[in-house]
N, C-alpha and C. Protein backbone atom coordinates (compact mmCIF):
# COMPACT_ATOMS: atom_id res chain seq x y z
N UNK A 1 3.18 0.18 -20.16
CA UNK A 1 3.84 1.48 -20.19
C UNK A 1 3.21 2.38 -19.13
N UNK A 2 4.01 2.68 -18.24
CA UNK A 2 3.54 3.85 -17.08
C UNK A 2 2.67 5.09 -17.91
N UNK A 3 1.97 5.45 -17.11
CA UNK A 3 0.96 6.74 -17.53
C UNK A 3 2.25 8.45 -17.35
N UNK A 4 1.84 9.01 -17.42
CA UNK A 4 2.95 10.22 -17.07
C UNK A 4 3.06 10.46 -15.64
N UNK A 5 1.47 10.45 -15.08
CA UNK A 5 1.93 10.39 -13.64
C UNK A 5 2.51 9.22 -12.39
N UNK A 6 2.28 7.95 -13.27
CA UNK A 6 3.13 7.34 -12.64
C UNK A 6 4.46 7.59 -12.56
N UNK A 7 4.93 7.84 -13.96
CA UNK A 7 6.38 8.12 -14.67
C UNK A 7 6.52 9.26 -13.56
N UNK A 8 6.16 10.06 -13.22
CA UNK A 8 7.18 11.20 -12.05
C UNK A 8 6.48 10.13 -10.22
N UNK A 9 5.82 9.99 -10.55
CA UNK A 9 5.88 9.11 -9.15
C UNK A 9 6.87 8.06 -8.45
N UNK A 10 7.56 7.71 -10.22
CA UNK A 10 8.50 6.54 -9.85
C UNK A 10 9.94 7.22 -9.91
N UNK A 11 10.19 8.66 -10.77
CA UNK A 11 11.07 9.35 -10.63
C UNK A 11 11.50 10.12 -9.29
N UNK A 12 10.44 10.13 -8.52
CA UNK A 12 10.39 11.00 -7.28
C UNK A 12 10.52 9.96 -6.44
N UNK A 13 10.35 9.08 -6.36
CA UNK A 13 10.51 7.87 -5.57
C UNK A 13 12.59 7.43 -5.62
N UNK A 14 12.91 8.10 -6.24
CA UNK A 14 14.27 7.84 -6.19
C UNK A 14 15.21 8.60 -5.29
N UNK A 15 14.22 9.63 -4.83
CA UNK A 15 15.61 10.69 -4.02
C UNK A 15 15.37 10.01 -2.25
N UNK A 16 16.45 10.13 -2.06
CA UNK A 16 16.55 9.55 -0.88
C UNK A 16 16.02 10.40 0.58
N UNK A 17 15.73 11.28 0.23
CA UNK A 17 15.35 12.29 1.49
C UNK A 17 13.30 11.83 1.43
N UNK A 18 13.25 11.62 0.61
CA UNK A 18 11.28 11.71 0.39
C UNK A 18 11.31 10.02 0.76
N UNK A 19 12.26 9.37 0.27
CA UNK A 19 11.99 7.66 0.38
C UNK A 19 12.14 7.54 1.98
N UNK A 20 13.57 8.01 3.17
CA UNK A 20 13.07 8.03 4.00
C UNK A 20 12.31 8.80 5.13
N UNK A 21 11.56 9.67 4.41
CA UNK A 21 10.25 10.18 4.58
C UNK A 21 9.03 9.17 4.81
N UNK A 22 9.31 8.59 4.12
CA UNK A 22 7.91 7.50 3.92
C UNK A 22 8.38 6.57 4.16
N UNK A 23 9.62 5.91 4.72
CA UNK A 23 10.20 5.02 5.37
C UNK A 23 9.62 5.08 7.09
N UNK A 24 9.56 6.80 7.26
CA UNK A 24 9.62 7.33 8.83
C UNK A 24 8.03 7.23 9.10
N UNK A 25 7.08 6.98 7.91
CA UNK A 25 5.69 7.01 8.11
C UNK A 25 5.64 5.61 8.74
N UNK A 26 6.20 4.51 7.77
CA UNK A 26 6.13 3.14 7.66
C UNK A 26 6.70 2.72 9.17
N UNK A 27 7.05 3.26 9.67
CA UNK A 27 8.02 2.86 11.29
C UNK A 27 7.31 3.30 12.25
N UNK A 28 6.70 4.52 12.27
CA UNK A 28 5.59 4.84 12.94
C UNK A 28 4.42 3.71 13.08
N UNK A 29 4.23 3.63 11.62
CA UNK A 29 2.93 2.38 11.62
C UNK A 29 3.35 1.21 12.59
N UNK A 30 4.41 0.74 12.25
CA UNK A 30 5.28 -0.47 12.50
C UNK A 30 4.75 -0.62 14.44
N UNK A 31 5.45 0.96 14.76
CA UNK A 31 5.71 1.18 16.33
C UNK A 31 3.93 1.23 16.98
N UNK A 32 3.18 1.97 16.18
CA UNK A 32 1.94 2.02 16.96
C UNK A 32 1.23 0.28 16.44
N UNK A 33 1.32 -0.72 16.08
CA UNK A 33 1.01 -1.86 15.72
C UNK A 33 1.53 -2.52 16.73
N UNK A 34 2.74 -2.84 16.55
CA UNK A 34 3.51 -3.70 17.94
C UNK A 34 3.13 -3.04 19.37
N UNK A 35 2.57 -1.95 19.47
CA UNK A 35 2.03 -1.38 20.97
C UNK A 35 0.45 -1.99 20.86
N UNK A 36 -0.24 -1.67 20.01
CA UNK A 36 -1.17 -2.39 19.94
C UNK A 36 -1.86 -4.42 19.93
N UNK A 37 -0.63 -5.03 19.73
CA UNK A 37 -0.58 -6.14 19.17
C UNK A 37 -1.70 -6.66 18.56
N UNK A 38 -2.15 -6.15 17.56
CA UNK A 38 -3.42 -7.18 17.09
C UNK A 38 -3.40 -8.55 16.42
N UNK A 39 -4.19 -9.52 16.25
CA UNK A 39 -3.35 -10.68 15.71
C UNK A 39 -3.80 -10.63 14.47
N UNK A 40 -2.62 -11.53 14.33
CA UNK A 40 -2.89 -11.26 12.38
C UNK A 40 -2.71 -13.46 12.38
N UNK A 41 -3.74 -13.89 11.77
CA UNK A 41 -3.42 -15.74 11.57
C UNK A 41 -3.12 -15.90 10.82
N UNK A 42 -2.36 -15.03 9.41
CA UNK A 42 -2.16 -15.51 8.18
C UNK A 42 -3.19 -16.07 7.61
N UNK A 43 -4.24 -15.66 7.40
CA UNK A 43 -5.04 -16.37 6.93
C UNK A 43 -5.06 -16.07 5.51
N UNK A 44 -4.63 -15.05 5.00
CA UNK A 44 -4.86 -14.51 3.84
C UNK A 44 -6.22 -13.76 3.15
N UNK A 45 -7.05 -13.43 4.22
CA UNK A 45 -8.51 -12.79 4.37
C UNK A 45 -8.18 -11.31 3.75
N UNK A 46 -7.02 -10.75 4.46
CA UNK A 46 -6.86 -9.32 4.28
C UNK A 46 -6.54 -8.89 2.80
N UNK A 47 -5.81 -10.04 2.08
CA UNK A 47 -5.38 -9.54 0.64
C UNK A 47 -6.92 -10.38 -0.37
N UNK A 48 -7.69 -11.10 0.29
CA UNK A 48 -8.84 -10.91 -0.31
C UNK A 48 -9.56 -9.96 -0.13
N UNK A 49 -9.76 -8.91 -0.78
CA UNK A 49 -10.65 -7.69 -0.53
C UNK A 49 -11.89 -8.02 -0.64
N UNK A 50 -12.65 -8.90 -2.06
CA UNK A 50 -13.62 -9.47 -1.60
C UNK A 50 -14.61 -10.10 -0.53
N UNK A 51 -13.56 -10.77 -0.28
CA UNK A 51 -14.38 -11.70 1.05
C UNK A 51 -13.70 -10.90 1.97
N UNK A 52 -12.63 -10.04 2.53
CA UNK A 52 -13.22 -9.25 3.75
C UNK A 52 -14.02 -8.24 3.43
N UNK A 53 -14.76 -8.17 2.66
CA UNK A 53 -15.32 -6.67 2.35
C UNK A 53 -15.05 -5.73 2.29
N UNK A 54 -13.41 -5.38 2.05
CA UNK A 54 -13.16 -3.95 2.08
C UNK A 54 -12.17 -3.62 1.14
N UNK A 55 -12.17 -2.89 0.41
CA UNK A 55 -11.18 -2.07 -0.76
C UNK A 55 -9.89 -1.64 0.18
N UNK A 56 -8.57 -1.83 -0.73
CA UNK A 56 -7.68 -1.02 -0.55
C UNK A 56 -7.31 0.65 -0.81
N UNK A 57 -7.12 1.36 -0.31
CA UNK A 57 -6.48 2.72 -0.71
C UNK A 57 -5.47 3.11 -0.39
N UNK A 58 -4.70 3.66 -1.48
CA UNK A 58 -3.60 4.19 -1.30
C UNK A 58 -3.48 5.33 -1.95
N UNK A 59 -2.04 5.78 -2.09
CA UNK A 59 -1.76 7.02 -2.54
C UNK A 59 -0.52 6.52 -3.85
N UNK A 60 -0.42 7.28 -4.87
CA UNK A 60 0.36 6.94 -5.49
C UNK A 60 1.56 7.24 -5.35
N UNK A 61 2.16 7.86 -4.57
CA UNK A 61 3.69 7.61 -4.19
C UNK A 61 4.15 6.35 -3.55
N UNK A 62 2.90 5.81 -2.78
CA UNK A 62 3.14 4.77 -2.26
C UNK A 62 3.02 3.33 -3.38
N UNK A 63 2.40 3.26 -4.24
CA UNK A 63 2.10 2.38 -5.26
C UNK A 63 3.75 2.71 -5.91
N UNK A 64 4.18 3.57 -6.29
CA UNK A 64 5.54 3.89 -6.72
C UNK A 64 6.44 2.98 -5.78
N UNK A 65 6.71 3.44 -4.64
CA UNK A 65 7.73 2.49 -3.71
C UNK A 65 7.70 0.88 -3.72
N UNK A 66 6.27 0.31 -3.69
CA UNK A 66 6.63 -0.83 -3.62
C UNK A 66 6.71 -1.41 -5.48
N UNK A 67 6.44 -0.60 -6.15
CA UNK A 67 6.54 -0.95 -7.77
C UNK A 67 8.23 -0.82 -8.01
N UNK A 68 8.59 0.08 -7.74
CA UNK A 68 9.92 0.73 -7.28
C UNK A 68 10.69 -0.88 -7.05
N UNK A 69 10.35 -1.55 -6.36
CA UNK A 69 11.65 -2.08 -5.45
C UNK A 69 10.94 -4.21 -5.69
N UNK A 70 9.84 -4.27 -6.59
CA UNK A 70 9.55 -5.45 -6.57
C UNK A 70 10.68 -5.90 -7.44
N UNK A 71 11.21 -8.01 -7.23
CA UNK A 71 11.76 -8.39 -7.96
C UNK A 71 12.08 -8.54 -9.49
N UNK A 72 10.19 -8.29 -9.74
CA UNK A 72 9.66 -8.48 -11.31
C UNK A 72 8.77 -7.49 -11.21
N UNK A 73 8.61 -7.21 -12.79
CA UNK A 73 7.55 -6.38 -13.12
C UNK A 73 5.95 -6.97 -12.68
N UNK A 74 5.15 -6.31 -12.71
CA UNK A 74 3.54 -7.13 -13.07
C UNK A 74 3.32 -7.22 -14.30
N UNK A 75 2.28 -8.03 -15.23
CA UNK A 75 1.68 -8.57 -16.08
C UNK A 75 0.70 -8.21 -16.18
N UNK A 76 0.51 -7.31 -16.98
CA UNK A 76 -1.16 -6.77 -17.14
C UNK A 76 -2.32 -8.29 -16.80
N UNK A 77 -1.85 -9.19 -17.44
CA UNK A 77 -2.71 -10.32 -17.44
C UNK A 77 -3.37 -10.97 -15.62
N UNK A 78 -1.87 -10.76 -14.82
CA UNK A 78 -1.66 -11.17 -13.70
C UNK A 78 -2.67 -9.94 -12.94
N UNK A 79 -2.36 -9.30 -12.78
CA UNK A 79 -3.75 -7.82 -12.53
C UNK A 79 -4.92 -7.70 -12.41
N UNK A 80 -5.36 -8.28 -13.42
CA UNK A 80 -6.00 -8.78 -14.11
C UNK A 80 -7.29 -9.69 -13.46
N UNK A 81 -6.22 -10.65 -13.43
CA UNK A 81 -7.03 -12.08 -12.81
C UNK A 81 -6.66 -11.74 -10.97
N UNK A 82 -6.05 -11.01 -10.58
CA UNK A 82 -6.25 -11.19 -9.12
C UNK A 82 -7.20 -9.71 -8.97
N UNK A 83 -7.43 -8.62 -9.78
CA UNK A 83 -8.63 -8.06 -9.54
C UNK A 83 -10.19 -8.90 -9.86
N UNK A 84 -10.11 -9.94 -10.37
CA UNK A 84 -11.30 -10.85 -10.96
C UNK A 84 -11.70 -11.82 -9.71
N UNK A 85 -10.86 -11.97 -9.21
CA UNK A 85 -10.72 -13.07 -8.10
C UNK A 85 -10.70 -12.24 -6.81
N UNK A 86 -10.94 -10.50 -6.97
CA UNK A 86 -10.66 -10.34 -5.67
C UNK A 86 -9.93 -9.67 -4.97
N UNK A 87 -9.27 -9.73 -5.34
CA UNK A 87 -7.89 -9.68 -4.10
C UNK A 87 -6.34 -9.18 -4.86
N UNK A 88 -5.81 -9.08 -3.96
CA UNK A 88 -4.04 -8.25 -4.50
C UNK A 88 -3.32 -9.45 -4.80
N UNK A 89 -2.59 -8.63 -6.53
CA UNK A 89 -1.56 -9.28 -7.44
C UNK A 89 -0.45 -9.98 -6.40
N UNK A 90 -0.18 -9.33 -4.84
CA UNK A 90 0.57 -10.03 -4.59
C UNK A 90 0.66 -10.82 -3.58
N UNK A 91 -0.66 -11.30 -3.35
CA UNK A 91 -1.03 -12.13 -2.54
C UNK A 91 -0.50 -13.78 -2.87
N UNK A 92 0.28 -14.44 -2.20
CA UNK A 92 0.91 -15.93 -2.15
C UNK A 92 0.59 -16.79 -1.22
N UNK A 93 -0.39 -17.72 -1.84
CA UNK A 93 -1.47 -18.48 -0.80
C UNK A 93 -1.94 -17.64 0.39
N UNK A 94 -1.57 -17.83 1.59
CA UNK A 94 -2.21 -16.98 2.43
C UNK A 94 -1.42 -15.73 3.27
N UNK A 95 -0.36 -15.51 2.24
CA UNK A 95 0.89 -14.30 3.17
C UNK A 95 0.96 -13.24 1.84
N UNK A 96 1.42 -12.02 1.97
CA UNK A 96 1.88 -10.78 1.61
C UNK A 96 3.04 -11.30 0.80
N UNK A 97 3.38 -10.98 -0.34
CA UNK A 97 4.29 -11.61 -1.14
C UNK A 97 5.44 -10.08 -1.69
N UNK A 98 4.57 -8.66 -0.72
CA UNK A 98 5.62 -8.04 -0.94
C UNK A 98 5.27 -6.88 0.30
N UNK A 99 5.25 -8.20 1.45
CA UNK A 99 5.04 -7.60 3.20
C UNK A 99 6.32 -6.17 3.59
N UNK A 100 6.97 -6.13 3.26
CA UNK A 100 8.26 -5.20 3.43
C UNK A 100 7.84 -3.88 3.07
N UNK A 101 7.42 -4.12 1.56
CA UNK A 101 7.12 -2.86 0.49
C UNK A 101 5.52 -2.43 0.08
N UNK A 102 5.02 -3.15 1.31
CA UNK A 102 3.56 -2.82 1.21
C UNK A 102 3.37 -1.31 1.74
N UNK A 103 2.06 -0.95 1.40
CA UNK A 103 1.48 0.37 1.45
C UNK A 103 0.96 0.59 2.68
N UNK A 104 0.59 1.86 3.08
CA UNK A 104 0.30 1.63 4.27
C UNK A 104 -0.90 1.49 5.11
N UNK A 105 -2.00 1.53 4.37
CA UNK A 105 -3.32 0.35 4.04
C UNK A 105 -3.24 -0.84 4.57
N UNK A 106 -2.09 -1.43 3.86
CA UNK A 106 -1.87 -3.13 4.28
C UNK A 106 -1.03 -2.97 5.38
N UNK A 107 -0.34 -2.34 5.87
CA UNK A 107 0.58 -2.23 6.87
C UNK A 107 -0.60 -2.12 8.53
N UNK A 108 -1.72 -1.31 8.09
CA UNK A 108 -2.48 -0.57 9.34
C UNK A 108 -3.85 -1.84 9.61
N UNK A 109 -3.97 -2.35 8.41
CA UNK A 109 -5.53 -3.42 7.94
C UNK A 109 -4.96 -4.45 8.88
N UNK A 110 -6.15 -5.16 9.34
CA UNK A 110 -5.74 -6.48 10.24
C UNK A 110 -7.94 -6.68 10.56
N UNK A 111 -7.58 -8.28 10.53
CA UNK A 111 -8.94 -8.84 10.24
C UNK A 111 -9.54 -9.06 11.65
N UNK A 112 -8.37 -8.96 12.79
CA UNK A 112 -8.61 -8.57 14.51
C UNK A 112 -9.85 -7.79 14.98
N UNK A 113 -11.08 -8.06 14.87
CA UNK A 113 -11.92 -7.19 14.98
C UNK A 113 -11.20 -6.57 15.78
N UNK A 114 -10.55 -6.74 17.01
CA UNK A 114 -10.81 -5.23 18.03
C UNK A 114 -9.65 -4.58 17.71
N UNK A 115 -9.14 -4.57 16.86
CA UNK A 115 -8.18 -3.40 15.68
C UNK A 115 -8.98 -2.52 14.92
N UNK A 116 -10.38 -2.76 14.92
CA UNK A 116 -11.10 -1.69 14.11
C UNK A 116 -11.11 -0.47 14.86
N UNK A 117 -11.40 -0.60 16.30
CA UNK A 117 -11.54 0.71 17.02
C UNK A 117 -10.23 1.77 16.96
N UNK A 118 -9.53 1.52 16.56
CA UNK A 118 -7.82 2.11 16.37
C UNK A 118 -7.28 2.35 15.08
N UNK A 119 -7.67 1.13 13.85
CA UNK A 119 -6.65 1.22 12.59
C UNK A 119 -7.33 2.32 11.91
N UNK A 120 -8.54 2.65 12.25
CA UNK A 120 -9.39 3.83 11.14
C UNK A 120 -8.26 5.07 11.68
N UNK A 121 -8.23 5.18 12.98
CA UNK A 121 -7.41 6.52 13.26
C UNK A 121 -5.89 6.47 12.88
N UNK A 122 -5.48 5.65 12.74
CA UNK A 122 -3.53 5.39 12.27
C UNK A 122 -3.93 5.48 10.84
N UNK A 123 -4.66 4.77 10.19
CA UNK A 123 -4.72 4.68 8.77
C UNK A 123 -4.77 6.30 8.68
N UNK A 124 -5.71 7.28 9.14
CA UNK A 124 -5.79 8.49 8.74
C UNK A 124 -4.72 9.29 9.13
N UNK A 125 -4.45 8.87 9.95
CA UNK A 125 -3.04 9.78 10.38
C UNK A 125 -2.18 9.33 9.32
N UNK A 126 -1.63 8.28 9.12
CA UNK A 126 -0.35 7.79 8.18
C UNK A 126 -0.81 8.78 6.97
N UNK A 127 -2.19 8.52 6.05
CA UNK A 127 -2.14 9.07 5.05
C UNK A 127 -2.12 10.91 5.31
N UNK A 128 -2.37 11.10 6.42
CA UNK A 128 -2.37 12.86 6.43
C UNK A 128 -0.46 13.08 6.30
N UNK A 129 -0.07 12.02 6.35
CA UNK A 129 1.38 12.71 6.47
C UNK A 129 2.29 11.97 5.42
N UNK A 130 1.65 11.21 4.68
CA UNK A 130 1.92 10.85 3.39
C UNK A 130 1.38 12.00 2.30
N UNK A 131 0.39 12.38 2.48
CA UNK A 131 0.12 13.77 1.91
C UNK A 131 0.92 15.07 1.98
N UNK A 132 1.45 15.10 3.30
CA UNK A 132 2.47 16.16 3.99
C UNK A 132 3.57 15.91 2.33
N UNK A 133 3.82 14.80 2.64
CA UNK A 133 5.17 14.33 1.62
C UNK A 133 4.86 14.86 0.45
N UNK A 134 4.03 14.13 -0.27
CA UNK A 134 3.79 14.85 -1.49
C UNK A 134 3.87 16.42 -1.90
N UNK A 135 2.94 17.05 -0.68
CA UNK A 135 2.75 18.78 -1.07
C UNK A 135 4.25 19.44 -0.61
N UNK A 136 4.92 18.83 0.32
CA UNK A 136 6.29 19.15 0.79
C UNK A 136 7.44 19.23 -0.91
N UNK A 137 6.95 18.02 -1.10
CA UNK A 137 8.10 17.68 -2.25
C UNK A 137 7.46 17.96 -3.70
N UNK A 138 6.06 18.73 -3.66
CA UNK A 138 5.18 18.82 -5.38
C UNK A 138 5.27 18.07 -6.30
N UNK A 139 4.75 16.93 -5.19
CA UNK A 139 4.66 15.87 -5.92
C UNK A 139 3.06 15.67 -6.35
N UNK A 140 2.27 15.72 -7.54
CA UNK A 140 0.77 15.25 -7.56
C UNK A 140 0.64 14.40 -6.66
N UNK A 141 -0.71 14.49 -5.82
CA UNK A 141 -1.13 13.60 -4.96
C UNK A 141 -2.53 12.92 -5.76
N UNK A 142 -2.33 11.97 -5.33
CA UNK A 142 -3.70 10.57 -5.84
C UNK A 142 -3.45 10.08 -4.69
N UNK A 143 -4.97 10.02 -4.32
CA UNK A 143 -5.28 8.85 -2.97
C UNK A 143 -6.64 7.48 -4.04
N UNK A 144 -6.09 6.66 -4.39
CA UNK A 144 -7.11 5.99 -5.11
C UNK A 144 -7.21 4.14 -4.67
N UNK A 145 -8.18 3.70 -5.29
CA UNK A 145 -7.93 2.06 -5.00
C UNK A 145 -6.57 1.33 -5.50
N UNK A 146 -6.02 0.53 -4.94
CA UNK A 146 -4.80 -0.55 -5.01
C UNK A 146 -4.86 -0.91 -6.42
N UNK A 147 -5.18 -1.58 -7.11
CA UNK A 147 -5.56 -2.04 -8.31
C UNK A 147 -5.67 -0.90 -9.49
N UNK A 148 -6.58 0.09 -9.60
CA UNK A 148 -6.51 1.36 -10.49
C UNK A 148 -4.69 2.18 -10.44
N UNK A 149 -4.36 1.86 -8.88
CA UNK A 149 -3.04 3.24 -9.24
C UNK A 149 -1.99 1.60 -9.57
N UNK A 150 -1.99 0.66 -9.17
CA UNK A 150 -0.90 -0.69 -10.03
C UNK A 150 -1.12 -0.37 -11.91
N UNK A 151 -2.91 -0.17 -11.94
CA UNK A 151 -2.88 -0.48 -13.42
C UNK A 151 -2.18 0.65 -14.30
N UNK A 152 -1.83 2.30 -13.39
CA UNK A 152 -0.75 3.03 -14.00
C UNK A 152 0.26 2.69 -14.46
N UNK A 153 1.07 1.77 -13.55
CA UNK A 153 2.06 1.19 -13.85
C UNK A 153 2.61 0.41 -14.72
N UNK A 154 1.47 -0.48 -15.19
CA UNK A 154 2.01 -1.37 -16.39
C UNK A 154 1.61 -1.01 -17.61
């Protein structure tokens, strides 16, 4: 059962002017990535947070969109065991299992070392204007780990 603030996160996630809002963040990312080309091998390193050493963050409007638009619900159980193991519920062997409707964390992250000198500054930009969105539209803002704003959800 959603928490209350998920419950208006996923309600606000329905109007079409704020969705492509954060559609126009996600294209930006898209455009400064493909100028950059960093490589990505599929390795599946990045959705182990563990073994690359680094936590996800997001914002909860964004945890809304891709909760919003997955085929199936999550499984508290499933959550669960891929926070135990590590790494994101929707990680499928070594690819993004919901690459489209990912956040924009996973959109900016790449295991390319020489993407570090660049993704810290896009990552901060994307979220300064994912924030824009929220205070634009009064929406509560949460910037928190991947895993804590999913476990709102179920």
């Amino acid at each position: 059962m959603p928490t209350q603030e998920a419950s208006r996160w996923l309600e606000a996630i329905d109007r079409p002017s704020l969705v492509a809002s954060l559609e126009a963040v996600y294209a930006f990312i898209a455009d400064q990535i493909e100028a950059r080309g960093p490589a990505c091998w599929a390795s599946g390193r990045c959705c182990n947070f563990r073994r690359a050493d680094h936590r996800l963050y997001t914002t909860g409007l964004e945890a809304a969109y891709c909760i919003a638009r997955l085929e199936r619900p999550i499984e508290p159980g499933e959550l669960d065991r891929a926070i135990e193991r590590g790494g994101c519920v929707f990680q499928l062997a070594n690819i993004c299992g919901v690459h489209a409707i990912k956040p924009s964390g996973c959109r900016v992250y790449f295991c390319d070392r020489s993407a570090q000198t660049w993704q810290n500054e896009l990552s901060e930009r994307a979220v300064e204007e994912i924030r824009r969105i929220h205070d634009r539209e009064r929406i509560e803002y949460r910037y928190a780990e991947w895993g804590a704003l999913l476990r709102m959800f179920i």
